[in-house]
N, C-alpha and C. Protein backbone atom coordinates (compact mmCIF):
# COMPACT_ATOMS: atom_id res chain seq x y z
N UNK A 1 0.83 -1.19 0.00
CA UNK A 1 0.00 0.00 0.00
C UNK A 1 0.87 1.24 0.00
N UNK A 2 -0.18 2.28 -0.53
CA UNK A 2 1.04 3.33 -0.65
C UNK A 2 0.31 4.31 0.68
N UNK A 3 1.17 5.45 1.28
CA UNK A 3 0.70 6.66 1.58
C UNK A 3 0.49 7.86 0.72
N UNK A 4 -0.45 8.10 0.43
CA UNK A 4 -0.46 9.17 -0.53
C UNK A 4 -2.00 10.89 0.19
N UNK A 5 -1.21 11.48 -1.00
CA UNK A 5 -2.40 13.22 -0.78
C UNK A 5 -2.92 13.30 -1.62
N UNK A 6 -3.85 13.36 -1.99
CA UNK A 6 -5.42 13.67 -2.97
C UNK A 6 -4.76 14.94 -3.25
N UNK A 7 -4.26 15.58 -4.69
CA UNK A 7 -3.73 16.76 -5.27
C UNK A 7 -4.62 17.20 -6.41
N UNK A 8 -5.53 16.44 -6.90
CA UNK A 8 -5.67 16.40 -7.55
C UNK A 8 -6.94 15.68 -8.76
N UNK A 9 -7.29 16.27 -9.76
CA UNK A 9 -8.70 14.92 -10.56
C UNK A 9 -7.54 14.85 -12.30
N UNK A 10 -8.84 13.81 -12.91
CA UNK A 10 -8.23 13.42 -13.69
C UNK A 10 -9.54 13.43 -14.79
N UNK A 11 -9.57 14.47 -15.75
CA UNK A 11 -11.08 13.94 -16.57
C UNK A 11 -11.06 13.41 -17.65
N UNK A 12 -11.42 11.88 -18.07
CA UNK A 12 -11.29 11.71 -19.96
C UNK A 12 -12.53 11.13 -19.92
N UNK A 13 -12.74 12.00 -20.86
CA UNK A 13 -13.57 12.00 -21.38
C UNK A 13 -13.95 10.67 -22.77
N UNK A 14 -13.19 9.83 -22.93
CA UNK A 14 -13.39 8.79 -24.17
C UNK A 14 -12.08 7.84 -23.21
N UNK A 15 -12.92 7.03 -22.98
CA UNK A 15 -12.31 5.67 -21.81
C UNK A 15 -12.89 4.37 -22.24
N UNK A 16 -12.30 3.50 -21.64
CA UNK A 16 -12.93 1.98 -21.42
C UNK A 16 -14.53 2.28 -21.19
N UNK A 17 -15.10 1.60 -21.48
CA UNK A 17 -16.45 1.09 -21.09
C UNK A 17 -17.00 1.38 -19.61
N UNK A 18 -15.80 0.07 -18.84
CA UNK A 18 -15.71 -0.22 -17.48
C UNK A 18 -15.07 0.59 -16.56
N UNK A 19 -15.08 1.96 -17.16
CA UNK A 19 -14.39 2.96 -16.38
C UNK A 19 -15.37 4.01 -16.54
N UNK A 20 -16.53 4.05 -17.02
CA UNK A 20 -17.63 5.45 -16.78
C UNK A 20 -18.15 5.01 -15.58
N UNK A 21 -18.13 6.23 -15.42
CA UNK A 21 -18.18 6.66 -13.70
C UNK A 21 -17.46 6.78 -12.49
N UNK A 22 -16.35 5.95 -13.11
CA UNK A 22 -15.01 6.26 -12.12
C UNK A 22 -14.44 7.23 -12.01
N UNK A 23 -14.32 7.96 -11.07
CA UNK A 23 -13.26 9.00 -10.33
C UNK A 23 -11.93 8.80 -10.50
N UNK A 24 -11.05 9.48 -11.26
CA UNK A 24 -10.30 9.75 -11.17
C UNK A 24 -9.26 10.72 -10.30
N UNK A 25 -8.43 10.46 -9.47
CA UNK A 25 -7.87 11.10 -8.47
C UNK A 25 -6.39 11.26 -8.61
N UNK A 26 -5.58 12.29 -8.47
CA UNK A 26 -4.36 12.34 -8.69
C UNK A 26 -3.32 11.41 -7.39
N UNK A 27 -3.08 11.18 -6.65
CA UNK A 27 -2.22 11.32 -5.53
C UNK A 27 -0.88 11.08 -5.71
N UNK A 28 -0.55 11.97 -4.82
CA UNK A 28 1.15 12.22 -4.51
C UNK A 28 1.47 11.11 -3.14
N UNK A 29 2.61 10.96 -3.81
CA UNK A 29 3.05 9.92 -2.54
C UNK A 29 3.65 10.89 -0.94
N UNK A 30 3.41 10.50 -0.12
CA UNK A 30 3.77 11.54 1.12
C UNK A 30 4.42 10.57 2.43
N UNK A 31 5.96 10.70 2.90
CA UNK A 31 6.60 10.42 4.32
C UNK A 31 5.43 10.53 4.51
N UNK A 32 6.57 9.90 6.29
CA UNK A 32 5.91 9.56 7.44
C UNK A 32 5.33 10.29 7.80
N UNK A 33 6.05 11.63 7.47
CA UNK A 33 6.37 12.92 8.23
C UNK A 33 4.77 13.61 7.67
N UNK A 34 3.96 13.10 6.47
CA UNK A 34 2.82 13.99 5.71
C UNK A 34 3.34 14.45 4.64
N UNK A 35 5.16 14.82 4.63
CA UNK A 35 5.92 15.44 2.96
C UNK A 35 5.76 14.97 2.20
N UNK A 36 5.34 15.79 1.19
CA UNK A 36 4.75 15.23 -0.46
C UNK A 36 6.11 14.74 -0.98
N UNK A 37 6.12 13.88 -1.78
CA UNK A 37 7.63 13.27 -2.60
C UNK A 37 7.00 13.83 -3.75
N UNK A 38 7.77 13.14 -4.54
CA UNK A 38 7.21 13.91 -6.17
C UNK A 38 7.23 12.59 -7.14
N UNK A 39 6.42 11.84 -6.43
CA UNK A 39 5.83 10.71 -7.08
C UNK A 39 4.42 10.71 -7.33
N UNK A 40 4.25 10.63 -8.24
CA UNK A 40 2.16 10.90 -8.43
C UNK A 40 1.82 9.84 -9.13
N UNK A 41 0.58 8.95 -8.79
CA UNK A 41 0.09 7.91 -9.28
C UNK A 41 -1.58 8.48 -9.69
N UNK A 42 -2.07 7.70 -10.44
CA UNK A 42 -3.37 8.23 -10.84
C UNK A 42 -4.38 7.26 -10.61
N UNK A 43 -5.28 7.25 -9.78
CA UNK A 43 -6.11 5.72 -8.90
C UNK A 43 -7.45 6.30 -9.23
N UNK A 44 -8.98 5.06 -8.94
CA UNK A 44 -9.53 5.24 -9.17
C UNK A 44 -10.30 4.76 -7.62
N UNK A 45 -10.75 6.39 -7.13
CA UNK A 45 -11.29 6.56 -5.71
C UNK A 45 -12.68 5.77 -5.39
N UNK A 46 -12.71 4.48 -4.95
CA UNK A 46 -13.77 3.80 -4.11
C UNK A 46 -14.33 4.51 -2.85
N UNK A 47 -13.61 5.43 -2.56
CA UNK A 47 -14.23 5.42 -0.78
C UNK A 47 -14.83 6.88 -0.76
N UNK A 48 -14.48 7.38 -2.07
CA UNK A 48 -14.92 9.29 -1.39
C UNK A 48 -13.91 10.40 -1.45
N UNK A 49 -12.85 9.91 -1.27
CA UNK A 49 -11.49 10.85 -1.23
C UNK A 49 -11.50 12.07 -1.78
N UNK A 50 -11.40 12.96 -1.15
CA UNK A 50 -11.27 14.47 -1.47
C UNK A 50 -9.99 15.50 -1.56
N UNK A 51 -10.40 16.37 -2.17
CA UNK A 51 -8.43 17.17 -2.37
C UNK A 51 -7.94 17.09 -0.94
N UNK A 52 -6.52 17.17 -0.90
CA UNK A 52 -5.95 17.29 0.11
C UNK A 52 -6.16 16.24 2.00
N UNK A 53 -6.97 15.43 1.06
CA UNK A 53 -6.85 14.17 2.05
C UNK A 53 -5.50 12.84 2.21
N UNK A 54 -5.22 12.56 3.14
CA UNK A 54 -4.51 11.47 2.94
C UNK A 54 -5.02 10.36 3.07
N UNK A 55 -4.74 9.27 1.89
CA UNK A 55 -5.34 8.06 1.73
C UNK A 55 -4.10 6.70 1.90
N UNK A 56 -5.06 5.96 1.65
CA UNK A 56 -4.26 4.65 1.30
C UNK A 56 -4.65 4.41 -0.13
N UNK A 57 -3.68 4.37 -1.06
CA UNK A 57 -3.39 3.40 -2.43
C UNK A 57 -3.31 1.93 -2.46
N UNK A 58 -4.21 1.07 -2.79
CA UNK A 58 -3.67 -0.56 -3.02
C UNK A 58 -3.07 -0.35 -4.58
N UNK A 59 -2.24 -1.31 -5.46
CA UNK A 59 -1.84 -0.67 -6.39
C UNK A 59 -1.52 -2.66 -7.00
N UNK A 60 -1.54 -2.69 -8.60
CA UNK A 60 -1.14 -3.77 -8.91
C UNK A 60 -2.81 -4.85 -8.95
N UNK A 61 -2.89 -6.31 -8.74
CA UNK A 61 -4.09 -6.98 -8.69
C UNK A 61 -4.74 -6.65 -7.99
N UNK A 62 -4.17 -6.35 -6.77
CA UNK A 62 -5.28 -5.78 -5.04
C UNK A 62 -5.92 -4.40 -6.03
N UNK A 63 -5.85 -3.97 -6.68
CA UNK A 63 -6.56 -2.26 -7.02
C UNK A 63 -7.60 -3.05 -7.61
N UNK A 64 -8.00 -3.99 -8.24
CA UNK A 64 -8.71 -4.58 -8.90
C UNK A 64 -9.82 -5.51 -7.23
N UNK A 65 -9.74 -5.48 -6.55
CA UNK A 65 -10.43 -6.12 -5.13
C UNK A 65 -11.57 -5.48 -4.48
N UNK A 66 -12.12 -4.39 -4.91
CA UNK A 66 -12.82 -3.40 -4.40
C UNK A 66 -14.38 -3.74 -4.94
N UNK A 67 -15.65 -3.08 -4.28
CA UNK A 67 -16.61 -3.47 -5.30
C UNK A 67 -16.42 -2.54 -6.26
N UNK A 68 -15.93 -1.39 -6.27
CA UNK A 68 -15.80 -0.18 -7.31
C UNK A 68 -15.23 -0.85 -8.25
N UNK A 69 -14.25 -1.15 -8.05
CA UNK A 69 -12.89 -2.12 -9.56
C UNK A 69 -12.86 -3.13 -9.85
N UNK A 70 -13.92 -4.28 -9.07
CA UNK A 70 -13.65 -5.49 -9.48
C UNK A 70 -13.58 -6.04 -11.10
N UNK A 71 -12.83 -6.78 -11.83
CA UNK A 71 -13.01 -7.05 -13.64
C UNK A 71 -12.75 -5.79 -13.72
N UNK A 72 -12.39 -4.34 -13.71
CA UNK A 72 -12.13 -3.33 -14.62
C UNK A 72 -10.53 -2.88 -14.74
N UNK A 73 -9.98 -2.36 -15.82
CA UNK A 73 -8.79 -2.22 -15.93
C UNK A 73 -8.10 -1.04 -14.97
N UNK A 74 -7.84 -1.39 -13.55
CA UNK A 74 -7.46 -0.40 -12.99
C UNK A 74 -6.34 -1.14 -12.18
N UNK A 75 -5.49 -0.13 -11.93
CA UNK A 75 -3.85 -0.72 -11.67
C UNK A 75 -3.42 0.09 -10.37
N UNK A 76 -4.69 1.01 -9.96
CA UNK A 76 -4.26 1.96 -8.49
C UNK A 76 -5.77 2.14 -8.55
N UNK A 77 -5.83 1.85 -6.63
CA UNK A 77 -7.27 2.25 -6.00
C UNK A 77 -7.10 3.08 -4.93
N UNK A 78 -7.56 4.45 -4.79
CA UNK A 78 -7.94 4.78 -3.15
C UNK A 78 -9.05 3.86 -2.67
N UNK A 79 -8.08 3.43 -1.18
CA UNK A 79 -8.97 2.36 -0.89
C UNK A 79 -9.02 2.75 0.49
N UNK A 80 -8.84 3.55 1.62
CA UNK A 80 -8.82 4.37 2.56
C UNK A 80 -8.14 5.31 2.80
N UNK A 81 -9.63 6.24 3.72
CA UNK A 81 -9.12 7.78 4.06
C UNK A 81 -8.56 7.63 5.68
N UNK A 82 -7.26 8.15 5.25
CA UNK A 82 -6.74 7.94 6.78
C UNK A 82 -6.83 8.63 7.77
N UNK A 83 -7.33 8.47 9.15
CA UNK A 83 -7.48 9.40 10.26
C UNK A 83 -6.50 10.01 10.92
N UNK A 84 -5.41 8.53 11.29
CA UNK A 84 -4.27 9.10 12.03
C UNK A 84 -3.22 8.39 11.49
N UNK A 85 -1.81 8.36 11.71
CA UNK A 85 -0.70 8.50 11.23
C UNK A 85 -0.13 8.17 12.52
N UNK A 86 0.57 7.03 12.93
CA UNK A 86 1.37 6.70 14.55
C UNK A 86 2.57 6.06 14.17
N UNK A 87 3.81 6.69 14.50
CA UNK A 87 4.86 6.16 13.88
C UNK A 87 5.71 6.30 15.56
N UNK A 88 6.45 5.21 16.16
CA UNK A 88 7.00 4.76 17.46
C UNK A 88 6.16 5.82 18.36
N UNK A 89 4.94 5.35 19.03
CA UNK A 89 4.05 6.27 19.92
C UNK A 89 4.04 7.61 19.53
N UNK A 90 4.59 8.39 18.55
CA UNK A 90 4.29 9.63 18.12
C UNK A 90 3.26 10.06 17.20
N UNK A 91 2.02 10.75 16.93
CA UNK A 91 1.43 11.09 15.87
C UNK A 91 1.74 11.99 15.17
N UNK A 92 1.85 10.96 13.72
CA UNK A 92 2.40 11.78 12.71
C UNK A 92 1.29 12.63 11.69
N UNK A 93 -0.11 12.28 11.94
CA UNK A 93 -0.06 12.43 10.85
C UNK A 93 -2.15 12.35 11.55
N UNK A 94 -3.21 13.37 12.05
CA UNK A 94 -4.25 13.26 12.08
C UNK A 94 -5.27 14.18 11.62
N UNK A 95 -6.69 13.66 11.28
CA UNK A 95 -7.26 14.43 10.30
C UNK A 95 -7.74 15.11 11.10
């Protein structure tokens, strides 16, 4: 799974079949720390995810596991919005 920040949408308009109605979402990959890296993946949001949220990415066959993606060609899912962030008893990271 990845950590990632909702930066972002994605609109096309002339897609797969099995992709109308899917959300497209940008996310940036982000440390422990919440710091954006400058890695951006482009997933297709099951849960709701909104700008500037931090989620969880499943990415690879698991993006395909969701009821949103199951059979459709998708290779990255937001698949949770994360509350808190706990890295050795410290919080890193709460909404």
């Amino acid at each position: 799974m990845i950590l990632g920040k909702v930066t972002g949408t994605v609109v096309a308009t002339q897609k797969d079949e099995k992709l109308i109605g899917s959300k497209l979402m940008i996310v940036q990959d982000v440390d422990l720390n919440g710091e954006v890296e400058r890695k951006y993946t482009v997933a297709v949001d099951a849960v709701g995810a909104g700008i500037g949220e931090i989620v969880l990415v499943a990415t690879g066959s698991s993006a395909r596991q969701t009821q949103v993606t199951s059979n459709k060609p998708v290779d990255a899912v937001i698949m949770a919005i994360v509350d808190t962030v706990e890295v050795g008893g410290q919080v890193q990271y709460h909404k």
